[in-house]
PDB file of N, CA and C in Angstrom:
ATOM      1  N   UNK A   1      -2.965 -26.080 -29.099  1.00  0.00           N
ATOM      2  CA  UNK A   1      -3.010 -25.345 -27.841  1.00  0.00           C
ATOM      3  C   UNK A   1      -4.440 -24.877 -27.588  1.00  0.00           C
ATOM      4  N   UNK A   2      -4.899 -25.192 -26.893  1.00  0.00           N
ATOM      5  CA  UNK A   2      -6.256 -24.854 -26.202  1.00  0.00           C
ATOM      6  C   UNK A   2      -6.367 -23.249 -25.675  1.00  0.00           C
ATOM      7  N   UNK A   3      -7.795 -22.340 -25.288  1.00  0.00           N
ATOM      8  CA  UNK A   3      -8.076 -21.600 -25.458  1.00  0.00           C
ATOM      9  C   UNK A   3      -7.183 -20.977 -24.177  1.00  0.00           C
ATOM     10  N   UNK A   4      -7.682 -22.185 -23.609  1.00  0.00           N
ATOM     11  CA  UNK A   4      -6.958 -22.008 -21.845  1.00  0.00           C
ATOM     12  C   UNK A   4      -5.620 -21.206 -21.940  1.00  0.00           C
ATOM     13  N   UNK A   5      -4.974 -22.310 -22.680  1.00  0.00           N
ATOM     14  CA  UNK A   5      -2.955 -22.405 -22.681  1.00  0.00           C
ATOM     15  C   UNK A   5      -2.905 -21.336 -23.335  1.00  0.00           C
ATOM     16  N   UNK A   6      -3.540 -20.540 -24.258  1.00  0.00           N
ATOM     17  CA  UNK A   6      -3.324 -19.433 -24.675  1.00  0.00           C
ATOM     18  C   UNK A   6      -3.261 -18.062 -24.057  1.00  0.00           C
ATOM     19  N   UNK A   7      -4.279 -18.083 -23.577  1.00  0.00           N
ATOM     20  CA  UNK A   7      -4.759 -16.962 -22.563  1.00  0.00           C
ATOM     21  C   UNK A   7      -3.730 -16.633 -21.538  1.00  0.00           C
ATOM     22  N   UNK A   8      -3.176 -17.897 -21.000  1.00  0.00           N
ATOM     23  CA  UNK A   8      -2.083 -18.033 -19.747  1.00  0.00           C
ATOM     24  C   UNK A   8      -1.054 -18.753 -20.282  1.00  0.00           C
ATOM     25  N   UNK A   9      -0.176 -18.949 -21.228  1.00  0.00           N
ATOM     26  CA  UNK A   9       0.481 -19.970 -21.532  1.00  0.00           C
ATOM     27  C   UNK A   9       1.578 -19.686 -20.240  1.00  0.00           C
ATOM     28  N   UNK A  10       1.869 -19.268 -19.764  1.00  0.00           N
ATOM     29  CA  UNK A  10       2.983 -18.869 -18.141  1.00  0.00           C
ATOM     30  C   UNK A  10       2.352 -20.397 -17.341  1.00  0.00           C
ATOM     31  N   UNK A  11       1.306 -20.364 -17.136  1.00  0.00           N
ATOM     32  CA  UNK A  11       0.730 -21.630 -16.387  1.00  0.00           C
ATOM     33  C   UNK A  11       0.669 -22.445 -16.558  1.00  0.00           C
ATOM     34  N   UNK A  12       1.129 -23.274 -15.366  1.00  0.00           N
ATOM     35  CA  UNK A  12       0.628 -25.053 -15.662  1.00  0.00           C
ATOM     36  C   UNK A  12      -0.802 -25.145 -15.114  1.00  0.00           C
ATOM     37  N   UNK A  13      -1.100 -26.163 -14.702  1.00  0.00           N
ATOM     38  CA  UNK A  13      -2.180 -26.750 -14.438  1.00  0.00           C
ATOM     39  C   UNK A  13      -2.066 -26.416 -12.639  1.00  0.00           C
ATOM     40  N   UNK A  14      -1.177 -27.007 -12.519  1.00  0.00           N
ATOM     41  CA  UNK A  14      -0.941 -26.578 -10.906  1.00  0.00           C
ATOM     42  C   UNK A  14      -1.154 -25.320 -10.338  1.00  0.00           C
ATOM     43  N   UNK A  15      -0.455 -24.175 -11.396  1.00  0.00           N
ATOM     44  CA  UNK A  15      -0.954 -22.833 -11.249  1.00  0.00           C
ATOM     45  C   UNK A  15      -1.731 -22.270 -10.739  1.00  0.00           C
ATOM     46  N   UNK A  16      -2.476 -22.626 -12.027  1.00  0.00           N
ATOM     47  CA  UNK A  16      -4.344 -22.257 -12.134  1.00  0.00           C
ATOM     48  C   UNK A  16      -4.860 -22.934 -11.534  1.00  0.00           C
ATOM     49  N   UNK A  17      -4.635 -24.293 -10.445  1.00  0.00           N
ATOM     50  CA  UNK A  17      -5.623 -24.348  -9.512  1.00  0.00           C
ATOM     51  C   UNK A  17      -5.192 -23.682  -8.272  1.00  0.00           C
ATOM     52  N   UNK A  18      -3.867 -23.245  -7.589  1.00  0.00           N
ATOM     53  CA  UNK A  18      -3.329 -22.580  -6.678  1.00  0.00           C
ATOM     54  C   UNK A  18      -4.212 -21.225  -6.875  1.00  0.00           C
ATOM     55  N   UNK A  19      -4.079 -20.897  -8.106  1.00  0.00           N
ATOM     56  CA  UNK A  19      -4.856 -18.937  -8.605  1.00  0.00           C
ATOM     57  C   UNK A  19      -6.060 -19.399  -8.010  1.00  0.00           C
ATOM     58  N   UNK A  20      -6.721 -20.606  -8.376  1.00  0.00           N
ATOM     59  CA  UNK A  20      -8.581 -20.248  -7.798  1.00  0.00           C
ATOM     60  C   UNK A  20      -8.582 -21.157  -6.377  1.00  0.00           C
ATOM     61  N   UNK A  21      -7.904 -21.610  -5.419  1.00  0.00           N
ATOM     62  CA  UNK A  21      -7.746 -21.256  -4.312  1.00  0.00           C
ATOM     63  C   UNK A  21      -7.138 -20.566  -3.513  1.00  0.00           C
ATOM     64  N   UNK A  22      -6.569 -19.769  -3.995  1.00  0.00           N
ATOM     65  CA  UNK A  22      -6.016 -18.253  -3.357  1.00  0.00           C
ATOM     66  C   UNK A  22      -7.533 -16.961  -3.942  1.00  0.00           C
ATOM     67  N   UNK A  23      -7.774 -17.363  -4.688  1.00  0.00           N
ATOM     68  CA  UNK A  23      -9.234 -16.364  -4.882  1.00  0.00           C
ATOM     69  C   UNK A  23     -10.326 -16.635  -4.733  1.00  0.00           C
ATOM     70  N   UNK A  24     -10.322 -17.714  -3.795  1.00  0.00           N
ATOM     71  CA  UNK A  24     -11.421 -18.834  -2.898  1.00  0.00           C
ATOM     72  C   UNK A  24     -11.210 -17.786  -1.480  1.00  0.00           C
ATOM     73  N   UNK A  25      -9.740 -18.012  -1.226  1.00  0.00           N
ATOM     74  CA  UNK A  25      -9.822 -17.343   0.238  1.00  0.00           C
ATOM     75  C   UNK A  25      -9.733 -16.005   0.529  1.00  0.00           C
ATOM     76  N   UNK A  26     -10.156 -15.955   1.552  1.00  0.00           N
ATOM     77  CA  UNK A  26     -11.061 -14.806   1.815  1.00  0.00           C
ATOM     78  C   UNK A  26      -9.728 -13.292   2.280  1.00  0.00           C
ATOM     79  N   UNK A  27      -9.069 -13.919   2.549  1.00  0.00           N
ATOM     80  CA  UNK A  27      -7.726 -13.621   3.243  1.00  0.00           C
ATOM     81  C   UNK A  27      -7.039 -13.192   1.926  1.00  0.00           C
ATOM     82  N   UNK A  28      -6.588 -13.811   1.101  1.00  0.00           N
ATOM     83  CA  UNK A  28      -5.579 -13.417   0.254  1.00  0.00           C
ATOM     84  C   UNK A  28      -6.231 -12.341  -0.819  1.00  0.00           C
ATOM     85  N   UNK A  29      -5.205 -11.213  -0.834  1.00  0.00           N
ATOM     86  CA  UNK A  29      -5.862 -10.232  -1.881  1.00  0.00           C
ATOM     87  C   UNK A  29      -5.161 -10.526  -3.213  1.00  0.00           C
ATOM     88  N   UNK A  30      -6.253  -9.850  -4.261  1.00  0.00           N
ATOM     89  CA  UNK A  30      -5.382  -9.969  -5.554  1.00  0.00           C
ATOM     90  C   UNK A  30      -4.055  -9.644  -5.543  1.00  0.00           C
ATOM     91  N   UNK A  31      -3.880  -8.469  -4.749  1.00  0.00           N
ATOM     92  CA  UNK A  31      -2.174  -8.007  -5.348  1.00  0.00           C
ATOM     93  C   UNK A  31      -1.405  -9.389  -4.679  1.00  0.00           C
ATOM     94  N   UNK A  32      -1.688 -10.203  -4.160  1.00  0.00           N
ATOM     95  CA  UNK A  32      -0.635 -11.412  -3.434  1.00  0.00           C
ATOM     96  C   UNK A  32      -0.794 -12.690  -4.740  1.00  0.00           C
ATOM     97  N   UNK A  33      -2.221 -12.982  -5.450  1.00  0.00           N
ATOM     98  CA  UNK A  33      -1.863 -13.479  -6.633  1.00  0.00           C
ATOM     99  C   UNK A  33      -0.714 -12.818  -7.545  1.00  0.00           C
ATOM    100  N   UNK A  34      -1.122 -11.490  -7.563  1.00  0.00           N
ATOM    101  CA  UNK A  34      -0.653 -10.460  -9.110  1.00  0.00           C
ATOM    102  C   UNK A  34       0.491 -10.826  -8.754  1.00  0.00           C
ATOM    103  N   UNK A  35       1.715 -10.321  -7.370  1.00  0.00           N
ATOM    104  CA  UNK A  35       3.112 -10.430  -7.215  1.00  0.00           C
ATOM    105  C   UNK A  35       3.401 -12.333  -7.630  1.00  0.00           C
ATOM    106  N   UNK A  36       2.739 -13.341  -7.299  1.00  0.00           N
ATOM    107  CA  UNK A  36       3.477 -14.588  -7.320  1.00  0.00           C
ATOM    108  C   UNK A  36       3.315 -14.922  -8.987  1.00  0.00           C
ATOM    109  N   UNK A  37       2.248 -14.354  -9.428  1.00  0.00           N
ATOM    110  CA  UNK A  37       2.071 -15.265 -10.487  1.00  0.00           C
ATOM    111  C   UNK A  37       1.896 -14.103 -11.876  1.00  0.00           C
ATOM    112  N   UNK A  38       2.049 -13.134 -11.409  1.00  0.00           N
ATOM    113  CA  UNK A  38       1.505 -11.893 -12.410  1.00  0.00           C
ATOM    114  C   UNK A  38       0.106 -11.850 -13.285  1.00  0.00           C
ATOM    115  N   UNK A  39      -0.658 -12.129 -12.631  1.00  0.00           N
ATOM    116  CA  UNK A  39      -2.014 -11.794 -12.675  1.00  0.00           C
ATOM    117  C   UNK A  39      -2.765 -10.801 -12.590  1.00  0.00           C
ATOM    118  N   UNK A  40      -3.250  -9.684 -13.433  1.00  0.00           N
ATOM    119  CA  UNK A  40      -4.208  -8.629 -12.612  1.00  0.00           C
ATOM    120  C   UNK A  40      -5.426  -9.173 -12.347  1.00  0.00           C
ATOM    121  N   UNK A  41      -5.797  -8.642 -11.301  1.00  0.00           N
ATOM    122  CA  UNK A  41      -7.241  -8.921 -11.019  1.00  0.00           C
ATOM    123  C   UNK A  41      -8.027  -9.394 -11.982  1.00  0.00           C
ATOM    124  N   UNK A  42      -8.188  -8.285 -12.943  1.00  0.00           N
ATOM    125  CA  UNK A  42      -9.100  -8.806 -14.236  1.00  0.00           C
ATOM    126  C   UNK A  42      -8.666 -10.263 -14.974  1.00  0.00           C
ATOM    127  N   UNK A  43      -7.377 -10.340 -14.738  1.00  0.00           N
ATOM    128  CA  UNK A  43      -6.985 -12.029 -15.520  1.00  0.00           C
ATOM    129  C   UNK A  43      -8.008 -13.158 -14.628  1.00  0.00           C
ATOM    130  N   UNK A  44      -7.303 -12.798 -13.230  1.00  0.00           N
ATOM    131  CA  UNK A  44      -7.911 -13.429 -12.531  1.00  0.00           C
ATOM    132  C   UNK A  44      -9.770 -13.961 -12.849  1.00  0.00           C
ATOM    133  N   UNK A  45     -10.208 -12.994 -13.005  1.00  0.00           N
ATOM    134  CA  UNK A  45     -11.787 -13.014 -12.520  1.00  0.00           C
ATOM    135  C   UNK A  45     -11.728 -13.603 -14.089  1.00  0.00           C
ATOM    136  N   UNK A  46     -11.302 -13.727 -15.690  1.00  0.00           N
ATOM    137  CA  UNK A  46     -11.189 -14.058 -16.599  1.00  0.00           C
ATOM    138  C   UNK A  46     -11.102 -15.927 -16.489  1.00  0.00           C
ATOM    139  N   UNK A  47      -9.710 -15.951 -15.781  1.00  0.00           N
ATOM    140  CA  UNK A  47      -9.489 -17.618 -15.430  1.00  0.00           C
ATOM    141  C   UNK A  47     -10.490 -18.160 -14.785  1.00  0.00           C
ATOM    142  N   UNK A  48     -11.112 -17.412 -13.652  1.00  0.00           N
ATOM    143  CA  UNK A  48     -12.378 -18.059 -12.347  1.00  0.00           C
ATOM    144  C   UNK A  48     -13.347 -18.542 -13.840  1.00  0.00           C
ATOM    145  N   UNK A  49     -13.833 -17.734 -14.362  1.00  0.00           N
ATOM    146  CA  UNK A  49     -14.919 -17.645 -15.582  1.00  0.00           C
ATOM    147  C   UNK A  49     -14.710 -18.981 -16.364  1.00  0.00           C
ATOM    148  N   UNK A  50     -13.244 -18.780 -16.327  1.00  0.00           N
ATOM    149  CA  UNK A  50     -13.472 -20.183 -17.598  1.00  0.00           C
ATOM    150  C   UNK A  50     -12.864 -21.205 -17.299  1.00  0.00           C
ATOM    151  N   UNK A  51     -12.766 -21.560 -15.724  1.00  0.00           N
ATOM    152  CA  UNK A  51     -12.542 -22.531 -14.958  1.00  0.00           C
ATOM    153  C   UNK A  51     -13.472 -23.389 -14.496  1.00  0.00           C
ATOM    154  N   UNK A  52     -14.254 -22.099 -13.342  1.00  0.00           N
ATOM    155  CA  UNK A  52     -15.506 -22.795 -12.559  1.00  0.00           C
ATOM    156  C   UNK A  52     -16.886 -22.716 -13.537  1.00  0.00           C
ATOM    157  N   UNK A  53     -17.854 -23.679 -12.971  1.00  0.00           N
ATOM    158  CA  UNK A  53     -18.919 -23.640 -13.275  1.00  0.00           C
ATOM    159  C   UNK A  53     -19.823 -22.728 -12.908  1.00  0.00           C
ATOM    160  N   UNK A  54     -20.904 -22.070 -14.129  1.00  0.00           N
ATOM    161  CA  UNK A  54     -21.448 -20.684 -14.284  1.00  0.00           C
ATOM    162  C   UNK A  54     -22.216 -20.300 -12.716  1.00  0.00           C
ATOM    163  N   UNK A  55     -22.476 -21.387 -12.391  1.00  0.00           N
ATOM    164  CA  UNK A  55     -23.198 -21.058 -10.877  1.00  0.00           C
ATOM    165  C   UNK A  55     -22.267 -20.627  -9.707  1.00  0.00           C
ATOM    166  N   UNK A  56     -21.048 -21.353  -9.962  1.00  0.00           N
ATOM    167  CA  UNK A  56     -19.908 -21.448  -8.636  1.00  0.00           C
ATOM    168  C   UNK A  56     -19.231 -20.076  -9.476  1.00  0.00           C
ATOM    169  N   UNK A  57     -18.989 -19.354 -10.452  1.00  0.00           N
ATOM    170  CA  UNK A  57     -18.514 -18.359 -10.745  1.00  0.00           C
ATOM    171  C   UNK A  57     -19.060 -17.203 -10.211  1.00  0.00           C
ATOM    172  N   UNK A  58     -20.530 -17.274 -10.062  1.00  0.00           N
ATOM    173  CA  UNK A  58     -21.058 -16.163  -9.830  1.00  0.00           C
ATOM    174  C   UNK A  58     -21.693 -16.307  -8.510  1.00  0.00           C
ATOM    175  N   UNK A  59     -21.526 -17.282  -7.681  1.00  0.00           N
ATOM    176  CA  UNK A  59     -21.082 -17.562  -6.207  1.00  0.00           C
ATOM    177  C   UNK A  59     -20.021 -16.732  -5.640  1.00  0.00           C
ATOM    178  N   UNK A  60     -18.886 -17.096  -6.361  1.00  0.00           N
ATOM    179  CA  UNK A  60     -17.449 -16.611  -6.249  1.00  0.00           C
ATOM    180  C   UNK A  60     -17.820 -14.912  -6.486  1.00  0.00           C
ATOM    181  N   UNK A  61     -18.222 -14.502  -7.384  1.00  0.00           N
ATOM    182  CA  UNK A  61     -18.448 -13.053  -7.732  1.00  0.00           C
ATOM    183  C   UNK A  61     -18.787 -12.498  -7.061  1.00  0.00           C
ATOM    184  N   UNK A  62     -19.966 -13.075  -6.030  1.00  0.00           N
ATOM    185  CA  UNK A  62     -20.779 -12.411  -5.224  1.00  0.00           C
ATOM    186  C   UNK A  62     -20.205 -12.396  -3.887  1.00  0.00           C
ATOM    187  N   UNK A  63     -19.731 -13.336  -3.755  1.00  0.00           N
ATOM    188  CA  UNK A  63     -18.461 -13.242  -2.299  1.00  0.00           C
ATOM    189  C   UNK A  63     -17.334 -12.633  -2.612  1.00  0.00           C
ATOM    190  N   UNK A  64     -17.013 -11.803  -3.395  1.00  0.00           N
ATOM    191  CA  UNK A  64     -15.661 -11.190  -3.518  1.00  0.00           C
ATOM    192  C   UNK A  64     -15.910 -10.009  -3.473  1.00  0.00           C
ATOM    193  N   UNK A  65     -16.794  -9.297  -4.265  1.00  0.00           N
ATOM    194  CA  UNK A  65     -17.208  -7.889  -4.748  1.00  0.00           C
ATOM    195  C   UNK A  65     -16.854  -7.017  -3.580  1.00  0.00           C
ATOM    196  N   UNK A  66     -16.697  -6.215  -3.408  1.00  0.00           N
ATOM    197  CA  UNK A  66     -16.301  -5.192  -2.276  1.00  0.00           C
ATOM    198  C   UNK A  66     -15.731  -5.832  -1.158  1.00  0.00           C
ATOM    199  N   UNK A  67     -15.322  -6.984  -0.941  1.00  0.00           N
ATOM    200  CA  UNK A  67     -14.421  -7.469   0.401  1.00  0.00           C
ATOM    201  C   UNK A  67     -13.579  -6.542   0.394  1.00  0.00           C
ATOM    202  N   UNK A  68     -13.439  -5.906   1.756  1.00  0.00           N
ATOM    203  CA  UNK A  68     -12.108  -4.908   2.122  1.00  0.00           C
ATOM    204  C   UNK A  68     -10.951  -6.190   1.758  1.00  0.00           C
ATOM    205  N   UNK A  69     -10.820  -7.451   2.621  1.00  0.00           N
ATOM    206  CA  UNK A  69      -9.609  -8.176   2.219  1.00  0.00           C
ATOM    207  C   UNK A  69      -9.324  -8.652   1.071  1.00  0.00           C
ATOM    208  N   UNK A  70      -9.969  -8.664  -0.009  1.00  0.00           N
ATOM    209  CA  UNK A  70      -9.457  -9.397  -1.314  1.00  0.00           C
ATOM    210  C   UNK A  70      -8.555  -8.044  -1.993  1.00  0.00           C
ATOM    211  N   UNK A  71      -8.798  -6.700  -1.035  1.00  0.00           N
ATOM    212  CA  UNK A  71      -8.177  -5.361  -2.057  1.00  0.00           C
ATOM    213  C   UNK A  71      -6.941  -5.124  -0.951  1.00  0.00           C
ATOM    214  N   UNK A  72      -5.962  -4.905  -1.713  1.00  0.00           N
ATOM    215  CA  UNK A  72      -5.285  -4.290  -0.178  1.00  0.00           C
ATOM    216  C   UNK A  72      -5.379  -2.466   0.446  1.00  0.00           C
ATOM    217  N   UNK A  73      -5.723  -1.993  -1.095  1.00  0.00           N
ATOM    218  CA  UNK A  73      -6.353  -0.627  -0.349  1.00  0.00           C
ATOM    219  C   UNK A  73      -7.499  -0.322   0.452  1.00  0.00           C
ATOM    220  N   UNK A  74      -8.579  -1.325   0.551  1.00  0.00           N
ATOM    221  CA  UNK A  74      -9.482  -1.587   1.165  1.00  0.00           C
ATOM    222  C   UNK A  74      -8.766  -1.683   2.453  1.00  0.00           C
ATOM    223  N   UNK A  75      -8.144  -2.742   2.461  1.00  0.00           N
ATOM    224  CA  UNK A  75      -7.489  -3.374   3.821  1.00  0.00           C
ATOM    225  C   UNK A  75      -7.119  -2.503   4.910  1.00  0.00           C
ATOM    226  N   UNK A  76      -7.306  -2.818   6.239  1.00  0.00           N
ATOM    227  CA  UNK A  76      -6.689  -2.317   7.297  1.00  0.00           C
ATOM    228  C   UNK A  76      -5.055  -2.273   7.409  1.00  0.00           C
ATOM    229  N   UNK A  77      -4.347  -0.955   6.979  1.00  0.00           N
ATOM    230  CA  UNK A  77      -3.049  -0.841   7.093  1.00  0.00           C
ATOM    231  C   UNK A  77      -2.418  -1.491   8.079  1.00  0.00           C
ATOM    232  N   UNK A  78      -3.091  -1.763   9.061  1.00  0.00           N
ATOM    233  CA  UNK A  78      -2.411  -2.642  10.111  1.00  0.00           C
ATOM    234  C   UNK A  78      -1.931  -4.486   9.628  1.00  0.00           C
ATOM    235  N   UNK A  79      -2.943  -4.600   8.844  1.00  0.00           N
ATOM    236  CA  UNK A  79      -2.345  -5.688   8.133  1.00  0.00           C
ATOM    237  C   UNK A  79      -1.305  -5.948   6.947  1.00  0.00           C
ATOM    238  N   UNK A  80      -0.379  -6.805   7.616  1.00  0.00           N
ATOM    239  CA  UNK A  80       0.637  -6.915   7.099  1.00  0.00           C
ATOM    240  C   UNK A  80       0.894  -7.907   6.100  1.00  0.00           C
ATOM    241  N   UNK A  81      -0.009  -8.849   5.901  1.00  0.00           N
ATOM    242  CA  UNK A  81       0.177 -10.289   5.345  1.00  0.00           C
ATOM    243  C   UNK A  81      -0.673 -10.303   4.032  1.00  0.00           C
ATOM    244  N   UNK A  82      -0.482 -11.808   3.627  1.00  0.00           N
ATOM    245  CA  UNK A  82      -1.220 -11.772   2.200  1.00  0.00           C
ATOM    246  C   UNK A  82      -2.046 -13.179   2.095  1.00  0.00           C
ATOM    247  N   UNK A  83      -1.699 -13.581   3.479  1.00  0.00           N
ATOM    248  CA  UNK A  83      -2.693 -14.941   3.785  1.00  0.00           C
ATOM    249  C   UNK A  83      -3.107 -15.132   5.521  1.00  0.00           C
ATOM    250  N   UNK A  84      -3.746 -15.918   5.996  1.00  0.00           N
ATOM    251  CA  UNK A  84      -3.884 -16.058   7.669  1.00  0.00           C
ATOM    252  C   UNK A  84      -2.976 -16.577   8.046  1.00  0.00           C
ATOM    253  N   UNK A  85      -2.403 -16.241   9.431  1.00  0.00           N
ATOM    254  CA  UNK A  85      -1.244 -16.881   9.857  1.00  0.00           C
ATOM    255  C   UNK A  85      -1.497 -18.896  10.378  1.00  0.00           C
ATOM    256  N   UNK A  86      -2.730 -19.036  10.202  1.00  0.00           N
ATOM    257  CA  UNK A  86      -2.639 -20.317  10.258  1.00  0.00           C
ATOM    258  C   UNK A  86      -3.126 -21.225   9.027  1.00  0.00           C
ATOM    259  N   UNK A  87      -3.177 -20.529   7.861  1.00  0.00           N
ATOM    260  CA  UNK A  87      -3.162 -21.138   6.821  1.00  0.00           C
ATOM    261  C   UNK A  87      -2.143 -22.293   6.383  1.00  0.00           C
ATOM    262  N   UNK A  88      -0.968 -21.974   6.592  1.00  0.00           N
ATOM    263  CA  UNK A  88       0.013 -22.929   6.219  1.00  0.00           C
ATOM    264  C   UNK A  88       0.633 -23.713   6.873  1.00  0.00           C
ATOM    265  N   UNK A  89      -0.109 -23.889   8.292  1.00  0.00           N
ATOM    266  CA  UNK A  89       0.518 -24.988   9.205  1.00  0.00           C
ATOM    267  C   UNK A  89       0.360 -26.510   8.596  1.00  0.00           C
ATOM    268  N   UNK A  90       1.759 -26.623   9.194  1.00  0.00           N
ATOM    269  CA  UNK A  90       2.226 -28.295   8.946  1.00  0.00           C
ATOM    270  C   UNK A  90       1.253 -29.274   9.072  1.00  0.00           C
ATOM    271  N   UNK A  91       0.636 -29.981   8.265  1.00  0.00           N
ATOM    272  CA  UNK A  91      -0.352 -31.400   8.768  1.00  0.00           C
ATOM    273  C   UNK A  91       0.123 -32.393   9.547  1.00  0.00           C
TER     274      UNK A  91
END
């Protein structure tokens, strides 16, 4: 078992690439990973680390850090969602 499968053994492969495009977008906050997949934040930013490459990690770091939307206490109470409403339209 690899360092990976350890850390997360809950995950497949499919998972953990769904986790780092949901923490790609800009829209979805951690608590909408944490509820689907039980992730805290900190797992999260743990998996990004030993997923992406050291440059695209700390790309990622630097676009996340204080976003009101990646927090939901940050967030405007008026928002109700945990992704954009045109994220998941039909192709």
């Amino acid at each position: 078992m690899s360092t990976q499968q350890a850390d997360a053994p809950h995950l497949s492969e499919d998972d953990r690439a769904r986790i780092i495009e949901m923490a790609w977008e800009d829209r979805t906050p951690f608590e909408a990973i944490d509820a689907q997949f039980a992730l805290s934040e900190q797992a999260v930013i743990q998996l990004m680390r030993r997923e992406l490459k050291p440059n695209s990690f700390r790309r990622w770091r630097k676009r996340v850090n204080g976003r009101k939307t990646k927090h939901l206490q940050l967030r405007s109470k008026t928002v109700q969602r945990g992704y954009c409403p045109t994220q998941y339209k039909h192709r």
